[in-house]
N, C-alpha and C. Protein backbone atom coordinates (compact mmCIF):
# COMPACT_ATOMS: atom_id res chain seq x y z
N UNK A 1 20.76 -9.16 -26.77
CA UNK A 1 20.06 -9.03 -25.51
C UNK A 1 18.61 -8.65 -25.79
N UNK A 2 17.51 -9.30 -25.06
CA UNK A 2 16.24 -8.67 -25.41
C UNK A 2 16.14 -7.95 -24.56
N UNK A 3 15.11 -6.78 -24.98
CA UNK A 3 14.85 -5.40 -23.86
C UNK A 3 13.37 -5.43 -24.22
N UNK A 4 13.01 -5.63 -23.08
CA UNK A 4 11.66 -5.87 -22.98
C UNK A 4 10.84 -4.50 -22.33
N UNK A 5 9.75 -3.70 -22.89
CA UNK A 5 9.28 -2.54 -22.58
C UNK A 5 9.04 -2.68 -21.40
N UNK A 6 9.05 -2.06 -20.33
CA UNK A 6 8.13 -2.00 -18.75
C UNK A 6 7.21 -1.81 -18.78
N UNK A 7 6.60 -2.72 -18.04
CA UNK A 7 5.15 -3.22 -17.61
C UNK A 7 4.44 -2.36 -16.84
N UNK A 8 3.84 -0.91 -16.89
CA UNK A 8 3.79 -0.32 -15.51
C UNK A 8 2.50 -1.19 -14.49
N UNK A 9 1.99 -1.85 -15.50
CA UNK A 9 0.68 -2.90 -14.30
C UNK A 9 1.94 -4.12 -13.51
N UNK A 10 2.90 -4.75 -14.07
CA UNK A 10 3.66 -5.51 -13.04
C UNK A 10 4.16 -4.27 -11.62
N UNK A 11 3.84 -3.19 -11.54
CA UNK A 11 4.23 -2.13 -10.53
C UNK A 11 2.82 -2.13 -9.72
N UNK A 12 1.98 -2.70 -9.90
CA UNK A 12 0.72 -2.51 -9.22
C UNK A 12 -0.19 -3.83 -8.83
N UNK A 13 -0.71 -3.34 -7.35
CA UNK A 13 -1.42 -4.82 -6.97
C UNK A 13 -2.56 -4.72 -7.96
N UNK A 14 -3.52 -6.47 -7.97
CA UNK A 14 -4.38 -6.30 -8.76
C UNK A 14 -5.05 -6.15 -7.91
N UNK A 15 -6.46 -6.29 -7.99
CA UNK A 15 -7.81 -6.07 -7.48
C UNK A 15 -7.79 -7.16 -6.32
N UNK A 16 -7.25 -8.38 -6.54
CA UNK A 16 -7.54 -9.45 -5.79
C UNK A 16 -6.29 -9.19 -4.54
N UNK A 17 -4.79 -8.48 -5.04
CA UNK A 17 -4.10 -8.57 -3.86
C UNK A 17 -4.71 -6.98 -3.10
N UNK A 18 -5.48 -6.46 -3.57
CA UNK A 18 -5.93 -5.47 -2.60
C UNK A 18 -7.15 -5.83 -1.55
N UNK A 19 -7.71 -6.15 -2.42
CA UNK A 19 -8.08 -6.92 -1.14
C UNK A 19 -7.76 -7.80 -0.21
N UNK A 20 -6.96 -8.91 -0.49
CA UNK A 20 -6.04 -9.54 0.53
C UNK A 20 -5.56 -8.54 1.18
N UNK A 21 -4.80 -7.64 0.77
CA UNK A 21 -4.28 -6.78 1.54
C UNK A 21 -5.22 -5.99 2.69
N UNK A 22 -5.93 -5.14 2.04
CA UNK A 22 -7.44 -4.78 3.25
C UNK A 22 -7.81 -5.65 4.11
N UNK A 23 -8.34 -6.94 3.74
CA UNK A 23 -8.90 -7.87 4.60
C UNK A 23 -7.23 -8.45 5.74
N UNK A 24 -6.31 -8.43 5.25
CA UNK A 24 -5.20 -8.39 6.47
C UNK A 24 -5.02 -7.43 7.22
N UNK A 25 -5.22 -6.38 6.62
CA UNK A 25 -5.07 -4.72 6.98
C UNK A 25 -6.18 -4.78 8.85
N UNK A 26 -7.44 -5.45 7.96
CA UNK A 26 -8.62 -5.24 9.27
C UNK A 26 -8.01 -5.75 9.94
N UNK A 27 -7.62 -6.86 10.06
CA UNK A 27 -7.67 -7.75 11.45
C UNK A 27 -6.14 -7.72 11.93
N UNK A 28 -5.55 -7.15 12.02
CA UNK A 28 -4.40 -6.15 12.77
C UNK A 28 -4.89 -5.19 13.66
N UNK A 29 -4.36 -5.26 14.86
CA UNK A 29 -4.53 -4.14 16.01
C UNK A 29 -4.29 -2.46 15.15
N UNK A 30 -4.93 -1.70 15.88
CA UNK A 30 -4.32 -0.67 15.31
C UNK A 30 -2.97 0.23 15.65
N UNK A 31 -2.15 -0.62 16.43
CA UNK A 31 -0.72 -0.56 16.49
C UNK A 31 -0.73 -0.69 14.89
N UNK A 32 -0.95 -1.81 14.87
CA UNK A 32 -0.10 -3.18 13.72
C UNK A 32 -0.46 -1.83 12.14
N UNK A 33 -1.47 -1.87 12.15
CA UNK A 33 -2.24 -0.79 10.77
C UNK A 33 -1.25 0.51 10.70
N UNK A 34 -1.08 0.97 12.28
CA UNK A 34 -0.43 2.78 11.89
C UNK A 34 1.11 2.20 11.65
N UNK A 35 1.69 0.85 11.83
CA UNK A 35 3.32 0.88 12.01
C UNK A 35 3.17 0.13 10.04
N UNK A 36 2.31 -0.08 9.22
CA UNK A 36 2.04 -0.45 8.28
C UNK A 36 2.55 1.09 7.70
N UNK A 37 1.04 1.47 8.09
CA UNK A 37 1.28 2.88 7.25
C UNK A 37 2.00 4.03 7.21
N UNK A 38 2.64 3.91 8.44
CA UNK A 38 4.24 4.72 8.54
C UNK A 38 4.80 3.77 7.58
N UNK A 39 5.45 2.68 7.89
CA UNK A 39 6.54 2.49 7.15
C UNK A 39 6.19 2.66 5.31
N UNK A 40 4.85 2.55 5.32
CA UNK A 40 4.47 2.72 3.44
C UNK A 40 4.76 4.08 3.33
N UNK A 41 4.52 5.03 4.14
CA UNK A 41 4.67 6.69 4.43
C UNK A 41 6.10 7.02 3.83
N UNK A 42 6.95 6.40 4.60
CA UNK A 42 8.37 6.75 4.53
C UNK A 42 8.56 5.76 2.97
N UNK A 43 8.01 5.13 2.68
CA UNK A 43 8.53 4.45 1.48
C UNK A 43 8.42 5.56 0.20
N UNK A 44 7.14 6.17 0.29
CA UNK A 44 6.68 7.03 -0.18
C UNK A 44 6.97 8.39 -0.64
N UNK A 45 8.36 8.41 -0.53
CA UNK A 45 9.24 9.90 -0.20
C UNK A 45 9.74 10.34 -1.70
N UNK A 46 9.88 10.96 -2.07
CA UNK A 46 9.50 11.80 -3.65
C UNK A 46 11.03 11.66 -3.68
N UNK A 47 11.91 11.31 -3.14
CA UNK A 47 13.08 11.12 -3.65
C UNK A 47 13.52 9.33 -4.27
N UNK A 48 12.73 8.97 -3.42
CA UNK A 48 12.49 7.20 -4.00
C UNK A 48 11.42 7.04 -5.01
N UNK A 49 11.00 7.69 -5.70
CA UNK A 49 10.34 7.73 -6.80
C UNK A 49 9.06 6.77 -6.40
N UNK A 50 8.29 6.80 -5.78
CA UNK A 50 7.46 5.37 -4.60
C UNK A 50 6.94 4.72 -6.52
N UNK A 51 6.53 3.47 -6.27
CA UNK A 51 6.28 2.70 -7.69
C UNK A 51 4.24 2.73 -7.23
N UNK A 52 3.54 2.47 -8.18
CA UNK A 52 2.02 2.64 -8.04
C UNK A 52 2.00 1.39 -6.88
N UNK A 53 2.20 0.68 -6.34
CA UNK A 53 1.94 -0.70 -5.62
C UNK A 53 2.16 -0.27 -4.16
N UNK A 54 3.61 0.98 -3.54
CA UNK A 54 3.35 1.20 -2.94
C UNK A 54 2.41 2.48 -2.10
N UNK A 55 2.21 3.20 -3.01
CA UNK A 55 1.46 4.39 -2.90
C UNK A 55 -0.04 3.58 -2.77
N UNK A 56 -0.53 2.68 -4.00
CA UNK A 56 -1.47 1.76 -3.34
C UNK A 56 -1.71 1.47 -1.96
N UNK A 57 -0.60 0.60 -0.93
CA UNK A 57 -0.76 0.20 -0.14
C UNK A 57 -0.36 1.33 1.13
N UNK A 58 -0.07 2.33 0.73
CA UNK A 58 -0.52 3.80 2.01
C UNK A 58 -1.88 3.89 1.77
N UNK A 59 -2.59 4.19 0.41
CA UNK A 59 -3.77 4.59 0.57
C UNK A 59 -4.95 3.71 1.05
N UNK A 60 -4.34 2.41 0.77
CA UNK A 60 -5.18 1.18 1.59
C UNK A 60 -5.24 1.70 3.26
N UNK A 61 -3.76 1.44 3.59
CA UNK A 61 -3.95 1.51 4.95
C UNK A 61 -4.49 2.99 6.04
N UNK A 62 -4.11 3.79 4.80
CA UNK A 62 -5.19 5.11 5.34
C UNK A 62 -6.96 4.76 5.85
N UNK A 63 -6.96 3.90 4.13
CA UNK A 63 -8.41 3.81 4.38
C UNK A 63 -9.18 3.15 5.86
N UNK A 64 -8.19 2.14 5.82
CA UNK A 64 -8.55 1.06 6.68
C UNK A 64 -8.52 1.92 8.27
N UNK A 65 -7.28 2.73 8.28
CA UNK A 65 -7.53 3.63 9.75
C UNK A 65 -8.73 4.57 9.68
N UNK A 66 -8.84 5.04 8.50
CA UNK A 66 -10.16 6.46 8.47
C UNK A 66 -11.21 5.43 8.66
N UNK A 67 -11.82 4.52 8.26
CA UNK A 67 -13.01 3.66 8.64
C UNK A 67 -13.11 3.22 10.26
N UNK A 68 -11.91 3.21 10.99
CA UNK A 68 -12.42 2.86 12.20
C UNK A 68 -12.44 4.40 13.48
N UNK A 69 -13.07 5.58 12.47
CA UNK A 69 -13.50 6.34 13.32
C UNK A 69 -12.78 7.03 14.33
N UNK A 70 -11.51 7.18 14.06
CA UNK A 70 -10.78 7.93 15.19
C UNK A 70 -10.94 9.22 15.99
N UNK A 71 -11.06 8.76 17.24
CA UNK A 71 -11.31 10.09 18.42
C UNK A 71 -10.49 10.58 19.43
């Protein structure tokens, strides 16, 4: 059997799907952005060990809510 070491970069978007991701992120209502970043939230739970790709994509969608200035 081959056993191949783990990749921890196959656990992570690259540069190019983060941005895809952001630039989808914007143009979502901000329903659409906070029901994103809940569900990455709950993915995120220290008992599911979250992998770097999704902890990535909470801190994306944080970003993307903290930029539009909430009051």
């Amino acid at each position: 059997m081959d056993h191949r070491p783990h990749d921890p970069d196959s656990d992570r978007l690259s540069e190019t799907e983060l941005d895809e991701l952001r630039r989808n992120l914007s143009r979502l209502s901000s329903d659409g952005v906070e029901r994103f970043y809940r569900e990455a939230h709950a993915n995120c739970v220290v008992e599911r060990r979250p992998s770097p790709k999704v902890i990535q994509q909470l801190v994306t969608a944080w970003r993307v809510l903290r930029g539009w200035n909430w009051r």
